[in-house]
C-alpha atoms as a PDB file:
ATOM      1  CA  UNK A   1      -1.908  11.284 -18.967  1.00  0.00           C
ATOM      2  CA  UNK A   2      -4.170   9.500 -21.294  1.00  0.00           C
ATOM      3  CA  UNK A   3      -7.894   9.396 -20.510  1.00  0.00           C
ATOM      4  CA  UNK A   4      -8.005   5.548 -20.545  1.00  0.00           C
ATOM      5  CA  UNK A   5      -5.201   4.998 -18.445  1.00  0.00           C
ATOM      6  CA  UNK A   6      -7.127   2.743 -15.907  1.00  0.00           C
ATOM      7  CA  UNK A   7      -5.599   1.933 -11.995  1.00  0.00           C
ATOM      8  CA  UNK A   8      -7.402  -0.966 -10.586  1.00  0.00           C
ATOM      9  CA  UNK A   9      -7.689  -0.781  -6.214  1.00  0.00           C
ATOM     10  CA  UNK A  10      -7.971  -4.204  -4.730  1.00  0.00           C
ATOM     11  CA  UNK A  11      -9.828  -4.515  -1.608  1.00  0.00           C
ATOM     12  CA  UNK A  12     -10.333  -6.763   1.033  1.00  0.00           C
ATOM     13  CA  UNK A  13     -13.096  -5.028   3.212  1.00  0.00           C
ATOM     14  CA  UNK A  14     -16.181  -2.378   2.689  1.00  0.00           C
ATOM     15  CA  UNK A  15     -14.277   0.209   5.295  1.00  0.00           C
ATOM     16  CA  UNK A  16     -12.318   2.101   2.670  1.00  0.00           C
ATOM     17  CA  UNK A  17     -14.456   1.665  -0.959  1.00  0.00           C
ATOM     18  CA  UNK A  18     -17.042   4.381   0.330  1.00  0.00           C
ATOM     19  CA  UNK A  19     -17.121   7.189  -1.959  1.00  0.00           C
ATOM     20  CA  UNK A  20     -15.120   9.534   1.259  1.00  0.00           C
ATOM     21  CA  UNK A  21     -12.394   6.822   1.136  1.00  0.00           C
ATOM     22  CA  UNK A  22      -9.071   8.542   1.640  1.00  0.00           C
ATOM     23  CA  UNK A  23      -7.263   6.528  -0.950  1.00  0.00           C
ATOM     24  CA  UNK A  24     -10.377   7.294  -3.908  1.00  0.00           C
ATOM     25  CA  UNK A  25      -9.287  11.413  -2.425  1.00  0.00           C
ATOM     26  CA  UNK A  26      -6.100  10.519  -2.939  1.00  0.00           C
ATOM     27  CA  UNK A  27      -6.088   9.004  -6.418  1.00  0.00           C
ATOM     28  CA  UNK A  28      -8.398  11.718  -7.496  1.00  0.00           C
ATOM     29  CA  UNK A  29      -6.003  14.067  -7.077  1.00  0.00           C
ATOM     30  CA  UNK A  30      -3.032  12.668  -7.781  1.00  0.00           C
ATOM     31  CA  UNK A  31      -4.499  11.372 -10.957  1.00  0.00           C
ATOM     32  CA  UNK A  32      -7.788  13.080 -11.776  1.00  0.00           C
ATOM     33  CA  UNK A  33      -8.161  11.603 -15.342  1.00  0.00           C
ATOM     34  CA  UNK A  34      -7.734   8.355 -14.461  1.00  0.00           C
ATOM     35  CA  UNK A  35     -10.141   5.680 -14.444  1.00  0.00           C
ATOM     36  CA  UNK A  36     -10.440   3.835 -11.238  1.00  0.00           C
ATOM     37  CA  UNK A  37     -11.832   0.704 -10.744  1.00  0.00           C
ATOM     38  CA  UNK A  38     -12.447  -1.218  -7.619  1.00  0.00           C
ATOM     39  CA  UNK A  39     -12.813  -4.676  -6.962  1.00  0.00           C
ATOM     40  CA  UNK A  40     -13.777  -6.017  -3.517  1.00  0.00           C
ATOM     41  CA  UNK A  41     -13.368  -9.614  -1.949  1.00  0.00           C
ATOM     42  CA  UNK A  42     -15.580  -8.015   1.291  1.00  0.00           C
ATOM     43  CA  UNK A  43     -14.583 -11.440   3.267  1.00  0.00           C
ATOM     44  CA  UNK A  44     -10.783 -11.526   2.614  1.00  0.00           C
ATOM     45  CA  UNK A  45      -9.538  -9.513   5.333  1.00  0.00           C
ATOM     46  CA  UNK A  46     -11.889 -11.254   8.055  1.00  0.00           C
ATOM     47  CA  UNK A  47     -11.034 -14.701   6.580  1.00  0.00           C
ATOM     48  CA  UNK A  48      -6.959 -13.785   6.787  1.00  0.00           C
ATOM     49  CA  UNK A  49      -8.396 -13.014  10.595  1.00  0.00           C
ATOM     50  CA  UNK A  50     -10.218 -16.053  11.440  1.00  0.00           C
ATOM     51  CA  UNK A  51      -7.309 -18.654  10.146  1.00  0.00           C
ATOM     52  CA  UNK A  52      -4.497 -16.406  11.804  1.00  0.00           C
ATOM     53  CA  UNK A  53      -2.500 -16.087   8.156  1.00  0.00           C
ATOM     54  CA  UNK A  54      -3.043 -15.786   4.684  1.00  0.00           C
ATOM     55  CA  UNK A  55      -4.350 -18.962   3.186  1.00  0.00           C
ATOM     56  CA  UNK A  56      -4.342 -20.447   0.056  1.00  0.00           C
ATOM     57  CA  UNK A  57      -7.909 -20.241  -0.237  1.00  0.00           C
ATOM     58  CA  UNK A  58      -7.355 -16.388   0.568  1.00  0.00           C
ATOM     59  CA  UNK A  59      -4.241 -15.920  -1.687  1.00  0.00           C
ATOM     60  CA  UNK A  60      -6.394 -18.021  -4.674  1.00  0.00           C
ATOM     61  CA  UNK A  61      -8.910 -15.033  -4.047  1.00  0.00           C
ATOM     62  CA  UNK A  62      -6.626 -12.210  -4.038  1.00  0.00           C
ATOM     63  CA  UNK A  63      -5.025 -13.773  -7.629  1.00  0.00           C
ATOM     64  CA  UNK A  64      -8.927 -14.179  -8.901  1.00  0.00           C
ATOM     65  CA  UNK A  65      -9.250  -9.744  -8.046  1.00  0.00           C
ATOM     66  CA  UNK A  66      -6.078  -9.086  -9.434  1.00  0.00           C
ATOM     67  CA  UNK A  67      -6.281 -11.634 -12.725  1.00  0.00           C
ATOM     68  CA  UNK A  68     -10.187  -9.890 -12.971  1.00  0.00           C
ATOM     69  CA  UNK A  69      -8.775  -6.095 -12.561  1.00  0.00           C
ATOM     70  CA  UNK A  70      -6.307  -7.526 -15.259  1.00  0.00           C
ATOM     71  CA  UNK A  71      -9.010  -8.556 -17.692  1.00  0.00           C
ATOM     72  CA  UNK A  72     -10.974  -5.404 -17.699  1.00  0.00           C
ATOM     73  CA  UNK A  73      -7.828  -3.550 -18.798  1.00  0.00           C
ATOM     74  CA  UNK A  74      -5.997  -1.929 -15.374  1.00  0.00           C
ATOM     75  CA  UNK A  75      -2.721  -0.343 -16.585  1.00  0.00           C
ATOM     76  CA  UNK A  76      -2.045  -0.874 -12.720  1.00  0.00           C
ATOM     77  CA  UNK A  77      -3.606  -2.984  -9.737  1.00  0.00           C
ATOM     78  CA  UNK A  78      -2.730  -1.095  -6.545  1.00  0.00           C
ATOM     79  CA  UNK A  79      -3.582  -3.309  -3.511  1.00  0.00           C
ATOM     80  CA  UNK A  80      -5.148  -1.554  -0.139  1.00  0.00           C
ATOM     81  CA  UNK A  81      -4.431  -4.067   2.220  1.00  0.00           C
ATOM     82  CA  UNK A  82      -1.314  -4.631   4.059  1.00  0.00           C
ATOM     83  CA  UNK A  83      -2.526  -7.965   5.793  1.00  0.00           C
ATOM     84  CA  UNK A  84      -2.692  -9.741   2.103  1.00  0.00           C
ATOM     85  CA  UNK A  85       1.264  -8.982   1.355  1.00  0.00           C
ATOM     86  CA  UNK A  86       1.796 -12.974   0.676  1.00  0.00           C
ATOM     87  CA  UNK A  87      -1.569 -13.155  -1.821  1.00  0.00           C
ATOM     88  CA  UNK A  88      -0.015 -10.440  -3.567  1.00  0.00           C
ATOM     89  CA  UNK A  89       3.734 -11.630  -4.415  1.00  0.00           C
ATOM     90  CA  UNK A  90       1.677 -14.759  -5.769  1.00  0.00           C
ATOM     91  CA  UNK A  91      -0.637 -12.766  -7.572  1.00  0.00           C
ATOM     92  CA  UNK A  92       2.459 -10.865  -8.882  1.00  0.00           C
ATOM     93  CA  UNK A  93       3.812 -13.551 -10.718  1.00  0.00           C
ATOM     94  CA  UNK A  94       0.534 -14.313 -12.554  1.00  0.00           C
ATOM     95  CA  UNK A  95      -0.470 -11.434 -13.964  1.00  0.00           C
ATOM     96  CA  UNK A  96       1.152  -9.088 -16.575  1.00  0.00           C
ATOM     97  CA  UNK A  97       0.381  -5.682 -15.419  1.00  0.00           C
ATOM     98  CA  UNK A  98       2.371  -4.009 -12.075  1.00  0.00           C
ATOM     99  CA  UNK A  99       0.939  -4.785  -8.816  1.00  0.00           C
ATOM    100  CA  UNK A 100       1.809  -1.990  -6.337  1.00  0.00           C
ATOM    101  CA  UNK A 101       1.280  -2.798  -2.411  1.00  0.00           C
ATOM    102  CA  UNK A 102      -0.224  -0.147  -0.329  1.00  0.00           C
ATOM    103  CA  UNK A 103       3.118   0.217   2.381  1.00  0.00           C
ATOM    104  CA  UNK A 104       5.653  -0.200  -0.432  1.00  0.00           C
ATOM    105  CA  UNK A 105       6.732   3.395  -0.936  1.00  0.00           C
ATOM    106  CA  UNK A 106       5.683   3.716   2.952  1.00  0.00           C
ATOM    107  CA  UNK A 107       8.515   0.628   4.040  1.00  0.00           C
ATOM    108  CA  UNK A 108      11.198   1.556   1.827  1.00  0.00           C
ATOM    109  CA  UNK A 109      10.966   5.297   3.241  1.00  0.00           C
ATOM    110  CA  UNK A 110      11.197   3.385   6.634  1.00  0.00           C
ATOM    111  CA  UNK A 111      15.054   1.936   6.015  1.00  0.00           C
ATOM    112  CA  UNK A 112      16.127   5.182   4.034  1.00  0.00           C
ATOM    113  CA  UNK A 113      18.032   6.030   7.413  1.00  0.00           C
ATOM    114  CA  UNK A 114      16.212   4.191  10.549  1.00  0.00           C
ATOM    115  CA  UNK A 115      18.476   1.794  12.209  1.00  0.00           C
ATOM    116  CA  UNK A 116      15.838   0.454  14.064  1.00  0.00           C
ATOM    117  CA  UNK A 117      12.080   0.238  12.772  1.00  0.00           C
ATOM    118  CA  UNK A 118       8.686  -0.091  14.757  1.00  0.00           C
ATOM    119  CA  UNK A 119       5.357  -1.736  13.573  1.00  0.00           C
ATOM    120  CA  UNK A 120       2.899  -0.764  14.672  1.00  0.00           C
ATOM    121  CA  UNK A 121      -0.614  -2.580  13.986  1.00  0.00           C
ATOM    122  CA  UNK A 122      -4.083  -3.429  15.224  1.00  0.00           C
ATOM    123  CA  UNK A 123      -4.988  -6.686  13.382  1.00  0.00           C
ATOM    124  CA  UNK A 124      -2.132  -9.407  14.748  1.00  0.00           C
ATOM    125  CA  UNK A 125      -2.144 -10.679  10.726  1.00  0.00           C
ATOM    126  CA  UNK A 126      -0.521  -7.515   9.595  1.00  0.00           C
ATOM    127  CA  UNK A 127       2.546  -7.749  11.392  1.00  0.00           C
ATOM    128  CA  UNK A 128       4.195 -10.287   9.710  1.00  0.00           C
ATOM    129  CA  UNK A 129       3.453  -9.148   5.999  1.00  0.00           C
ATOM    130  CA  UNK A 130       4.667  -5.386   7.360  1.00  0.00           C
ATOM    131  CA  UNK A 131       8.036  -7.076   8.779  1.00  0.00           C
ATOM    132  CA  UNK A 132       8.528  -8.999   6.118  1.00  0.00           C
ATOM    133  CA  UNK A 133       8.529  -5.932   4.053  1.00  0.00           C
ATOM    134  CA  UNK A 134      10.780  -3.728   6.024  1.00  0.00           C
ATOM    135  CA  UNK A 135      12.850  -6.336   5.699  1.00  0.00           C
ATOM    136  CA  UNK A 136      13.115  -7.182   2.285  1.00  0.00           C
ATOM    137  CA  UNK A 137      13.582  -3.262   1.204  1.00  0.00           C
ATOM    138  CA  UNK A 138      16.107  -3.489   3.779  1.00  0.00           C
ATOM    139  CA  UNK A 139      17.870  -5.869   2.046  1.00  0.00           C
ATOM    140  CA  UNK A 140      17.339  -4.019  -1.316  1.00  0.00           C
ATOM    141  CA  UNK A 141      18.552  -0.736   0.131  1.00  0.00           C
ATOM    142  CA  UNK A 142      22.325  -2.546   1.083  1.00  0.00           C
ATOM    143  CA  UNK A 143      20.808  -1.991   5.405  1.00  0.00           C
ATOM    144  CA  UNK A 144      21.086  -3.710   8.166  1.00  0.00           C
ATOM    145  CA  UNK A 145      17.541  -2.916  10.060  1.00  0.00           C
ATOM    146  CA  UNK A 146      16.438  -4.287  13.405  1.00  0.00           C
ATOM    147  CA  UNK A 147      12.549  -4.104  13.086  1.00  0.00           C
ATOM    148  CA  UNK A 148      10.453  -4.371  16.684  1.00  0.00           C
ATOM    149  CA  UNK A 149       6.852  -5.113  16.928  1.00  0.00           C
ATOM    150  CA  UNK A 150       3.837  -3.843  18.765  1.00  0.00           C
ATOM    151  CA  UNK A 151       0.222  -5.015  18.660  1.00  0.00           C
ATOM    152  CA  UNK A 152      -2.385  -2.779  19.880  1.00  0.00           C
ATOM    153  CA  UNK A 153      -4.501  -5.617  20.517  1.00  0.00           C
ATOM    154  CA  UNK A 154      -8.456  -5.195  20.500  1.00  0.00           C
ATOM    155  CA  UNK A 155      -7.937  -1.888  18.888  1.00  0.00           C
ATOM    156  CA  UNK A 156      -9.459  -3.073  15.561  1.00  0.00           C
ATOM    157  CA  UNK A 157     -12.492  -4.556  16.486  1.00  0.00           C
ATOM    158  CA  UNK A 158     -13.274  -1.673  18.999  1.00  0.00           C
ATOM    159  CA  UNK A 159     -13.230   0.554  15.836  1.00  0.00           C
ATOM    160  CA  UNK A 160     -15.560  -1.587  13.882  1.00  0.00           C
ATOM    161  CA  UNK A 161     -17.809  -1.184  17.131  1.00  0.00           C
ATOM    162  CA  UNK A 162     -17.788   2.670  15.834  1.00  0.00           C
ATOM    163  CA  UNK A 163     -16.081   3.434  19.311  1.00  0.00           C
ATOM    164  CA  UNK A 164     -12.771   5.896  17.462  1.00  0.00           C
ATOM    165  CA  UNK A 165     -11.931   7.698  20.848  1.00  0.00           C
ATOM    166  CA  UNK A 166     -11.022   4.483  22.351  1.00  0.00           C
ATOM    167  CA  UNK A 167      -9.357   3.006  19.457  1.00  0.00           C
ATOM    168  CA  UNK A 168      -6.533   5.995  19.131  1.00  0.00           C
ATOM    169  CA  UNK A 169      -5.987   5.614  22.834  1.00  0.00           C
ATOM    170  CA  UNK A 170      -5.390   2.287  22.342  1.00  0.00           C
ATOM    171  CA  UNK A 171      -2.794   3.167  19.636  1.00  0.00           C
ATOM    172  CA  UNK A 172      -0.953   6.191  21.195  1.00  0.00           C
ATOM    173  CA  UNK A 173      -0.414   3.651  24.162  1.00  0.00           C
ATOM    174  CA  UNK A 174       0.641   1.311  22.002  1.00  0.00           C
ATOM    175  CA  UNK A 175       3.438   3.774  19.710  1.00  0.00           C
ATOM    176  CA  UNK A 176       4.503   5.302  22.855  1.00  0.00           C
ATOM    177  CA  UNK A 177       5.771   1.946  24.495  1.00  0.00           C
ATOM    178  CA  UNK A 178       7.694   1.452  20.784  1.00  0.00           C
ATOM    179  CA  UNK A 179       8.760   4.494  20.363  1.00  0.00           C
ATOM    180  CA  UNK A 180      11.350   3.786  23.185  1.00  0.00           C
ATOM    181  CA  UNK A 181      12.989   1.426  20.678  1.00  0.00           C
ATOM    182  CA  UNK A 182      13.007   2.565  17.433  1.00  0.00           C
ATOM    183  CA  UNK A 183      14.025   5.609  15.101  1.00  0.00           C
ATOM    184  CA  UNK A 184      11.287   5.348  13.099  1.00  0.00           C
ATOM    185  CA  UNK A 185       7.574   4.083  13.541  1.00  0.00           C
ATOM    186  CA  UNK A 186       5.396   2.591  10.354  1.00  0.00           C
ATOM    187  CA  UNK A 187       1.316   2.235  10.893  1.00  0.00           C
ATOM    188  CA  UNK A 188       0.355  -1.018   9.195  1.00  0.00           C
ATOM    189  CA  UNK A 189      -2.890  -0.220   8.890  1.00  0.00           C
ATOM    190  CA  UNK A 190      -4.423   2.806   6.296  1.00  0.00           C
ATOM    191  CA  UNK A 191      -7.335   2.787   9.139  1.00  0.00           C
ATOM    192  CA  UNK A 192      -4.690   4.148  11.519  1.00  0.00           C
ATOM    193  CA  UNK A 193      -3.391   6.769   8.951  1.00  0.00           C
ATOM    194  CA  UNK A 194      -5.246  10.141  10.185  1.00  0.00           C
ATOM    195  CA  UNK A 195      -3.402   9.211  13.753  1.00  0.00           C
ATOM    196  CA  UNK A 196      -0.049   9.517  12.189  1.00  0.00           C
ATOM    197  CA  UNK A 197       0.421  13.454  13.221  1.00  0.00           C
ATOM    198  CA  UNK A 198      -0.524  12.754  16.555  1.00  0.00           C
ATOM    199  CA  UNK A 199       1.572   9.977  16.990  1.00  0.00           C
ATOM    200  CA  UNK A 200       4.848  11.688  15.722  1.00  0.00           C
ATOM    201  CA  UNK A 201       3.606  14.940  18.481  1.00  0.00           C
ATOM    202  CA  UNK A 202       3.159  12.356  21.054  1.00  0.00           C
ATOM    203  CA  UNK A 203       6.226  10.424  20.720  1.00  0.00           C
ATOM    204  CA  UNK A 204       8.859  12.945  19.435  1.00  0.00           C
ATOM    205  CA  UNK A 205      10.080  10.816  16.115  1.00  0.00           C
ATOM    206  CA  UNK A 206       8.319  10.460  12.714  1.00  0.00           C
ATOM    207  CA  UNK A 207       5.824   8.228  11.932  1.00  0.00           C
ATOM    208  CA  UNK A 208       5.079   7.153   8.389  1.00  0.00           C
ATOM    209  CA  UNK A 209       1.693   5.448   7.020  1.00  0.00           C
ATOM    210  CA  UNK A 210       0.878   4.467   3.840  1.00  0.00           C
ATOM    211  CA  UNK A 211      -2.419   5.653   2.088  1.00  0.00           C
ATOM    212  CA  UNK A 212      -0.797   8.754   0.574  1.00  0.00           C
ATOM    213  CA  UNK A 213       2.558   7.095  -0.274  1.00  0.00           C
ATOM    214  CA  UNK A 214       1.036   4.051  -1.387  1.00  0.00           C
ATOM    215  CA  UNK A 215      -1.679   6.158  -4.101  1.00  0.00           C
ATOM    216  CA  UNK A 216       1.684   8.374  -4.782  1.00  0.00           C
ATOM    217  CA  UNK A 217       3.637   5.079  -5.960  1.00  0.00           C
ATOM    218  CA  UNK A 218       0.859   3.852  -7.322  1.00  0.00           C
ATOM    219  CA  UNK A 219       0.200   6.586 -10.171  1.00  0.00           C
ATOM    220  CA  UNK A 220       4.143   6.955 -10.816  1.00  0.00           C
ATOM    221  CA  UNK A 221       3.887   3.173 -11.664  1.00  0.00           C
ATOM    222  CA  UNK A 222       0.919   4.270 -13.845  1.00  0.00           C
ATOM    223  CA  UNK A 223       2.611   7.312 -15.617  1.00  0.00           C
ATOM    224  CA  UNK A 224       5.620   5.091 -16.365  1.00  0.00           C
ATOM    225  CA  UNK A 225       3.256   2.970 -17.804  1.00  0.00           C
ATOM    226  CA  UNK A 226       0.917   4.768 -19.860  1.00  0.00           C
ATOM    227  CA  UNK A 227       3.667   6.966 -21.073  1.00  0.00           C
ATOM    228  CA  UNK A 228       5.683   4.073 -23.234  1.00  0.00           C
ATOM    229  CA  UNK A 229       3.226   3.861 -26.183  1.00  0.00           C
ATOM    230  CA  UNK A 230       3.510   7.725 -26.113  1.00  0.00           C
ATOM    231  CA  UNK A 231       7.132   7.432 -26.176  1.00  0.00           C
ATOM    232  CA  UNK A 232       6.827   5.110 -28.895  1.00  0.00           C
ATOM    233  CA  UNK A 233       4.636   6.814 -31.101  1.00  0.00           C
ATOM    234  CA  UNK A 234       7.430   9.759 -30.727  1.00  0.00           C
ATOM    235  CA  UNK A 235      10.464   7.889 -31.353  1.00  0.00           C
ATOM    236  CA  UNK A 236       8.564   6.122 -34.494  1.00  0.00           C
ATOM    237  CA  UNK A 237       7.905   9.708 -35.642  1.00  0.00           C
ATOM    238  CA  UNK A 238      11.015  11.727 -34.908  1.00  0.00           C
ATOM    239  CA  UNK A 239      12.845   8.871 -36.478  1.00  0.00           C
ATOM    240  CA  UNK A 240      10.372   9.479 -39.927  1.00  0.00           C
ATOM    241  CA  UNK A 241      11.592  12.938 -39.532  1.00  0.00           C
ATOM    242  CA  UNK A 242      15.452  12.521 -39.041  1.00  0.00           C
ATOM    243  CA  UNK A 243      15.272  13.696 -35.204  1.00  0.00           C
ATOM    244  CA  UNK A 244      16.523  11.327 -32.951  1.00  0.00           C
ATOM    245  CA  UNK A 245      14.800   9.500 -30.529  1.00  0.00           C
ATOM    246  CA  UNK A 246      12.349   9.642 -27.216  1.00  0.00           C
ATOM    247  CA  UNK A 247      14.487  12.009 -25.306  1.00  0.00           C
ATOM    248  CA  UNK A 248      16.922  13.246 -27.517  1.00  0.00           C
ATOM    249  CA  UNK A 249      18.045  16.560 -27.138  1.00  0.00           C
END
């Protein structure tokens, strides 16, 4: 990979742009001589909260982080927040470079098999942006996918109140009511993430969440972009030297 390649992390809250953030461990590995850049909107998520959906005041904002991660030269713009799904297929037809979403690679894992397909969130404005993605790589994937929901409801903001313990009993309770009916249970949330293996023990099926998928996705979009102008240069010289093209061989 090229030293400038450049993958640009949208955000919609301080929680995860803290130098321990999973997804920065994540992308540091998975790309380690890539440049990331981060651009924060630190009111987005709680605004999405207040109003109950994604405005167009929020979506304009999302499009103004992804049009400015544009401008400074992202290869890709990888969004962190699953609540802002809407902002982002608007945002997607705007700007030039690939916008990956955080649960993408997480969602479409979800309707590989799963007849049936849990949410399971603790901010009530995630659900419907999750759903709506199950659904749509349902559709992609040729499945038909029932998809229940559960909201673990108070879960979030007893988090934010630094209280942990009592937030992942909140969400066990919460996965092991859906559990009972669906294959297959996605977190929403990259705060619930670390949860994931205990989950899956405590329930008996698998449990997917997205902050490692998502990063994964994320720098395959980025090698298939950064490698075309290598490809290019190659074909331009193996066709100088009578070789055939990218590939060949």
């Amino acid at each position: 990979m090229s030293t400038t390649a450049s993958i640009a992390v949208l955000h919609t809250s301080l929680l995860f742009v803290n130098p321990d953030s999973v997804i920065n461990e994540y992308l540091a590995e998975l790309a380690p001589d890539a440049k990331v850049l981060h651009f924060v909107d630190s009111d987005v998520l709680a605004a999405v909260v207040r109003d109950g959906e994604v405005s167009p005041a929020s979506t304009q904002r999302m499009v103004h982080l992804a049009q400015a991660a544009e401008a400074a030269g992202a290869d890709v713009v990888f969004s962190a927040c699953s609540s802002v799904g809407p902002a982002i297929d608007v945002a997607r037809r705007l700007v030039s470079v690939p916008i990956v979403k955080i649960d993408d690679a997480m969602t479409a894992s979800a309707v590989e098999t799963a007849d049936a397909v849990g949410v399971l969130a603790t901010v009530p404005t995630t659900l419907p942006p999750t759903r709506s993605l199950v659904e749509e790589k349902a559709r992609a994937a040729g499945r038909d996918v029932t998809v229940r929901e559960r909201l673990c409801e108070g879960a979030f903001a007893v988090l934010m109140s630094g209280d942990r313990d009592r937030h992942d009993a909140m969400v066990l309770h919460g996965a092991r009511a859906l559990a009972t009916e669906v294959d297959v249970i996605v977190l929403a949330q990259a705060s619930m993430a670390r949860l994931a293996p205990a989950i899956a023990e405590a329930v008996g099926k698998p449990v997917l969440s997205s902050p490692r998928s998502g990063a994964e996705n994320a720098v395959r979009v980025l090698n298939e972009q950064t490698a075309e102008p290598v490809c290019a240069a190659v074909r331009a010289f193996e066709t100088v030297e009578g070789q055939g093209g990218c590939g060949a061989g």
